[in-house]
N, C-alpha and C. Protein backbone atom coordinates (compact mmCIF):
# COMPACT_ATOMS: atom_id res chain seq x y z
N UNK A 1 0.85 -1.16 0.00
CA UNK A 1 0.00 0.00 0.00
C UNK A 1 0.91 1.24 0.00
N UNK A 2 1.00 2.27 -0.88
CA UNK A 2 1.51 3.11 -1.13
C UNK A 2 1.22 4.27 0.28
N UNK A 3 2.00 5.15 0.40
CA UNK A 3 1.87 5.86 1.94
C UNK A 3 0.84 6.74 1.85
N UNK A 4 0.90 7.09 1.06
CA UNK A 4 -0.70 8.21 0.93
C UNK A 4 -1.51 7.74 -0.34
N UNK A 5 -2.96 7.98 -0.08
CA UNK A 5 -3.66 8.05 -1.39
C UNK A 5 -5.06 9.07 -1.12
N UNK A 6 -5.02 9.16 -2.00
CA UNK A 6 -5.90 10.14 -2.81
C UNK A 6 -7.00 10.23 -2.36
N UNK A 7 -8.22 11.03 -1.53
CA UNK A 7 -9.37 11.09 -1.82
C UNK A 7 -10.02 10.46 -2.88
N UNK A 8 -11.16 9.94 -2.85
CA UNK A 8 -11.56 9.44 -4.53
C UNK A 8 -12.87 10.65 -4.69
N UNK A 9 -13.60 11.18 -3.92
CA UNK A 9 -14.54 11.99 -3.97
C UNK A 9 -14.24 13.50 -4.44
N UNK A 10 -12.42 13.32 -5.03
CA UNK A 10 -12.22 14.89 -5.68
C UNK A 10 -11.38 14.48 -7.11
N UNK A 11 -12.07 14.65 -7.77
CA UNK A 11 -11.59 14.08 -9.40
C UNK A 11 -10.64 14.90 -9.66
N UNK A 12 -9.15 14.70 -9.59
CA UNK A 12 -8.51 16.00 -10.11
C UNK A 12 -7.15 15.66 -10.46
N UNK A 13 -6.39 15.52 -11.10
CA UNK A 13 -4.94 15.42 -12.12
C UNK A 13 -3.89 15.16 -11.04
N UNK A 14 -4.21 16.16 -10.19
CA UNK A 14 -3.25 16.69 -8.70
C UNK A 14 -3.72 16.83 -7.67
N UNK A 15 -3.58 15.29 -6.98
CA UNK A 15 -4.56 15.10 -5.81
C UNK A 15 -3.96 16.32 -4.44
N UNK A 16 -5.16 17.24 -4.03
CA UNK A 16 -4.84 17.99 -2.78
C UNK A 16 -4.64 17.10 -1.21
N UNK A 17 -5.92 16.58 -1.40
CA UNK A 17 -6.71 15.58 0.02
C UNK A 17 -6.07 14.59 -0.17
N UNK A 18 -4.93 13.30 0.87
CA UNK A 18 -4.83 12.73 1.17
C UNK A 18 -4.83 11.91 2.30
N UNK A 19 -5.05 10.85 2.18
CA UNK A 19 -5.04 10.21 3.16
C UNK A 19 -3.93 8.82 3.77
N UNK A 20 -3.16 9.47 4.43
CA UNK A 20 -1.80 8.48 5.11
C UNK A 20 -2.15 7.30 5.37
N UNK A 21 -2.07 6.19 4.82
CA UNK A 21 -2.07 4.82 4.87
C UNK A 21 -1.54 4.69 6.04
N UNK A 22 -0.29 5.27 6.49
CA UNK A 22 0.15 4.53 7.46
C UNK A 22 -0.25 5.22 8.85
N UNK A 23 -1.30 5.72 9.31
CA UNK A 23 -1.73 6.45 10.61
C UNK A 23 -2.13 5.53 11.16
N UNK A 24 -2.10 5.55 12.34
CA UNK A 24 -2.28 4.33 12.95
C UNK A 24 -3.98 4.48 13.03
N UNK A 25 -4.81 3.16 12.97
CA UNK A 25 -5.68 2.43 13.03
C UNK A 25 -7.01 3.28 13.51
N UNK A 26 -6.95 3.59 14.71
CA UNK A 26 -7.61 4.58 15.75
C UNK A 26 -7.84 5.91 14.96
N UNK A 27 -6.59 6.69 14.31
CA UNK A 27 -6.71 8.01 13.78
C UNK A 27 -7.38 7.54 12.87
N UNK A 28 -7.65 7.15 11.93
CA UNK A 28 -8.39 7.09 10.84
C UNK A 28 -9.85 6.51 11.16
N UNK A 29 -10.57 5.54 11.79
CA UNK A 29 -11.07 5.89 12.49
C UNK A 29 -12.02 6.55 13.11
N UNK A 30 -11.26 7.65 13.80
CA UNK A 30 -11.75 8.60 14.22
C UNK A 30 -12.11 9.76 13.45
N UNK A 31 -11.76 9.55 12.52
CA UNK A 31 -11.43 10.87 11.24
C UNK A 31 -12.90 10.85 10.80
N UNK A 32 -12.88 9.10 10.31
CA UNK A 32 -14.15 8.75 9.55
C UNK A 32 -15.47 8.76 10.02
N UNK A 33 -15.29 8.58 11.91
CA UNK A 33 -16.59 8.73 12.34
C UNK A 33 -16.81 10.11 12.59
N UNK A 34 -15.65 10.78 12.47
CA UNK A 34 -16.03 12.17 12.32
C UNK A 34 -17.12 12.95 11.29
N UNK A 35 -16.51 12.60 10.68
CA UNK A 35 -17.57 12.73 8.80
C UNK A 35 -18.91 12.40 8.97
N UNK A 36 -18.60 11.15 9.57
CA UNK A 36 -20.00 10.15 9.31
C UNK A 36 -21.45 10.61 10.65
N UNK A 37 -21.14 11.26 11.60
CA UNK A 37 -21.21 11.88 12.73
C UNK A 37 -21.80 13.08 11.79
N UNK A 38 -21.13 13.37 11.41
CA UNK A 38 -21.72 15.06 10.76
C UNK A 38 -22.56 14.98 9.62
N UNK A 39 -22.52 14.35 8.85
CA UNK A 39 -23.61 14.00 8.12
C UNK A 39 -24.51 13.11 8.83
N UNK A 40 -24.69 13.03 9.46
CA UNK A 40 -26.03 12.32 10.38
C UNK A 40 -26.66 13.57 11.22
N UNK A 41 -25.90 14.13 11.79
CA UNK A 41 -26.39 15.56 12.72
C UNK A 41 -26.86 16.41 11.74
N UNK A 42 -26.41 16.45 10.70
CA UNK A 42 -26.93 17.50 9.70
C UNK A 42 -28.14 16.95 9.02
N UNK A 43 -28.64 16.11 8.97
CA UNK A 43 -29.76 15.11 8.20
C UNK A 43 -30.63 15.02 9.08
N UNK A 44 -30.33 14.78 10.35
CA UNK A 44 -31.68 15.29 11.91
C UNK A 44 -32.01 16.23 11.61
N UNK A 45 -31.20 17.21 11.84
CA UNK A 45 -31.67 18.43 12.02
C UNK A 45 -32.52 18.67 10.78
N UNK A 46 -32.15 18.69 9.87
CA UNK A 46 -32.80 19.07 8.76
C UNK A 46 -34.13 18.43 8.41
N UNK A 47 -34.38 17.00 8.94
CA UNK A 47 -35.44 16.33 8.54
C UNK A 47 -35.92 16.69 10.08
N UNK A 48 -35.79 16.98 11.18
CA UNK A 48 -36.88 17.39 12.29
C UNK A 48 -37.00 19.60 12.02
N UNK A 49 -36.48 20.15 10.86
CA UNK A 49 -36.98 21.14 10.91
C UNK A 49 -37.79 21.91 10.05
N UNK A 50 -39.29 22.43 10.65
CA UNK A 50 -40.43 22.05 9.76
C UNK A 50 -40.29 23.38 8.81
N UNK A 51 -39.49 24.40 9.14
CA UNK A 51 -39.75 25.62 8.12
C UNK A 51 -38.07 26.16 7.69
N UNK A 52 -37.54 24.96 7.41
CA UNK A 52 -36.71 24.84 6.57
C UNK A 52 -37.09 25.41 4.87
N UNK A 53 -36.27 26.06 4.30
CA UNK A 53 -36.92 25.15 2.93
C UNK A 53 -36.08 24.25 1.86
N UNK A 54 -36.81 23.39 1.38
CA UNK A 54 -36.46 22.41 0.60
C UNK A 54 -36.98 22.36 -0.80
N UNK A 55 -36.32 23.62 -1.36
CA UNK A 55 -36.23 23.43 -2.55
C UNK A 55 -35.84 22.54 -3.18
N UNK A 56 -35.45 22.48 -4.72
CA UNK A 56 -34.76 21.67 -4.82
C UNK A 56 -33.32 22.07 -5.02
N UNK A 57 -32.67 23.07 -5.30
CA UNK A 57 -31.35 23.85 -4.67
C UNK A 57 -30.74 23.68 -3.77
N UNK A 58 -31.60 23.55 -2.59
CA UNK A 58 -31.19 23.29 -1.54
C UNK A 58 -31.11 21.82 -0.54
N UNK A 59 -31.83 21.20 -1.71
CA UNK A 59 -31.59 20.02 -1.32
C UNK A 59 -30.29 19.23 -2.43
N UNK A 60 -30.12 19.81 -3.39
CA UNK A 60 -29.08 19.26 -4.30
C UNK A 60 -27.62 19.75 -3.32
N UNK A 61 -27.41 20.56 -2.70
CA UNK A 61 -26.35 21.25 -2.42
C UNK A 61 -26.33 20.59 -1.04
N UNK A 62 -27.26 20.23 -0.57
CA UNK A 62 -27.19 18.89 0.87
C UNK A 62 -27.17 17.83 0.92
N UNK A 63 -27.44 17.51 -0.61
CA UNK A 63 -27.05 16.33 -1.12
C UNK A 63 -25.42 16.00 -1.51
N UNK A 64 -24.97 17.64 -1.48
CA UNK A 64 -23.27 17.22 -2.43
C UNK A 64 -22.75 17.40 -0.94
N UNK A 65 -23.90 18.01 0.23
CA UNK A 65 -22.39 18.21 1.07
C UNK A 65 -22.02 16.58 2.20
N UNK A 66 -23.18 15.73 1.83
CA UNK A 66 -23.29 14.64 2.65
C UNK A 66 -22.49 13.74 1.86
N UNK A 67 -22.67 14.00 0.20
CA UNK A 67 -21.86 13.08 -0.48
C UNK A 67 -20.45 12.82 -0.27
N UNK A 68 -20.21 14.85 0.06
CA UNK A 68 -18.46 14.83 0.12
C UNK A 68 -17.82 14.17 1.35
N UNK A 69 -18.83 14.25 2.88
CA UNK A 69 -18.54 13.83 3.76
C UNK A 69 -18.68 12.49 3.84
N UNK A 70 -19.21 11.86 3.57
CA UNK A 70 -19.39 10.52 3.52
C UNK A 70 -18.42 9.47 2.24
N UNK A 71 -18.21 10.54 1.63
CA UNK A 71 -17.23 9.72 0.38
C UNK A 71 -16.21 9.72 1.22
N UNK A 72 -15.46 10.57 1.97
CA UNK A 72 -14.20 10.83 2.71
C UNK A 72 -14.30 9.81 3.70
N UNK A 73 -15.52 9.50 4.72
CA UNK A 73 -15.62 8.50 5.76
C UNK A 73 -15.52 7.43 4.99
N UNK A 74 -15.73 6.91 4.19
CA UNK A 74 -15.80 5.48 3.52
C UNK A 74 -14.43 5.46 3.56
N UNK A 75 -13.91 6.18 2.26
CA UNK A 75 -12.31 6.03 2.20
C UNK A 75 -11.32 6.19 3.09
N UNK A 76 -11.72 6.64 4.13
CA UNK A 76 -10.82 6.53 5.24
C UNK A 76 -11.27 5.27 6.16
N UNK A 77 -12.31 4.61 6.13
CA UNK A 77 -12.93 3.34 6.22
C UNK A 77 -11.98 1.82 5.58
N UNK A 78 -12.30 2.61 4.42
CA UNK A 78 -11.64 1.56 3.36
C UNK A 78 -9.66 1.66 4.00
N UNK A 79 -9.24 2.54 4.07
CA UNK A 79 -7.74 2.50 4.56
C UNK A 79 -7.63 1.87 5.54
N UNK A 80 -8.47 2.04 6.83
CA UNK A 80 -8.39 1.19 8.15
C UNK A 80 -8.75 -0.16 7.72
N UNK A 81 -9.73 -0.66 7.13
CA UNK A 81 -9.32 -1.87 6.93
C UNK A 81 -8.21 -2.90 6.26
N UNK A 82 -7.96 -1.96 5.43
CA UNK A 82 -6.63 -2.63 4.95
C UNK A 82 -5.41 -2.81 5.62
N UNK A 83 -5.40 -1.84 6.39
CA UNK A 83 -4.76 -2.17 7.78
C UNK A 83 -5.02 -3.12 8.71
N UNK A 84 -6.25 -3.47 8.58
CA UNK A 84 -6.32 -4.52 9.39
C UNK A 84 -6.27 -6.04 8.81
N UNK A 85 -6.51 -6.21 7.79
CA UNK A 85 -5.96 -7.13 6.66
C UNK A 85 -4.92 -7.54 6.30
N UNK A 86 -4.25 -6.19 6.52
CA UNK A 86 -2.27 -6.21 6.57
C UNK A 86 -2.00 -7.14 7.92
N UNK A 87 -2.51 -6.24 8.75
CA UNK A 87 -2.15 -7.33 10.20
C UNK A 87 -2.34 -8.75 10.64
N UNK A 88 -3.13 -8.92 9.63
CA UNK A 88 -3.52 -10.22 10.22
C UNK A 88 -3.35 -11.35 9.20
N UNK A 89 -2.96 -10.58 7.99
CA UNK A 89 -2.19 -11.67 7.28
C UNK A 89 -0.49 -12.09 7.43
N UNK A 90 0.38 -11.34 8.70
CA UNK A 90 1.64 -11.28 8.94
C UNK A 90 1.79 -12.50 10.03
């Protein structure tokens, strides 16, 4: 596994966002339930508030911001396990 890789949720020539393969287990993790935590708090709130509005603008643009957070929790998902796959095939 190469030491860093790429976000996959930012299509771009010259990756900015990476993510360190080699952080230990816990940090990543924690990173991911971070994400995943915030797109859930943001999806309560929004579905228990009645004079919101929900256009459709505004639901496309809460749609990209759960996508971005949740694409990032996966893939930092996906790194911790391979870590743990690494380990336990040694």
């Amino acid at each position: 596994m190469t030491r860093y890789q790429a976000i996959t949720g930012h299509d771009c020539n010259i990756p900015s966002l990476l993510i360190d393969t080699q952080a230990p287990i816990d940090v990543l993790h924690d990173a991911a339930a971070y994400r995943i935590r915030a797109v859930t708090q943001l999806l309560e709130n929004f579905a228990i508030c009645d004079d919101a509005p929900k256009g459709a603008v505004v639901l496309q643009e809460l749609s990209l911001v759960c996508s971005i957070l949740l694409r990032d929790g996966c893939d930092l998902m996906d790194v911790a396990g391979r870590q743990q796959q690494e380990k336990l095939s040694i």
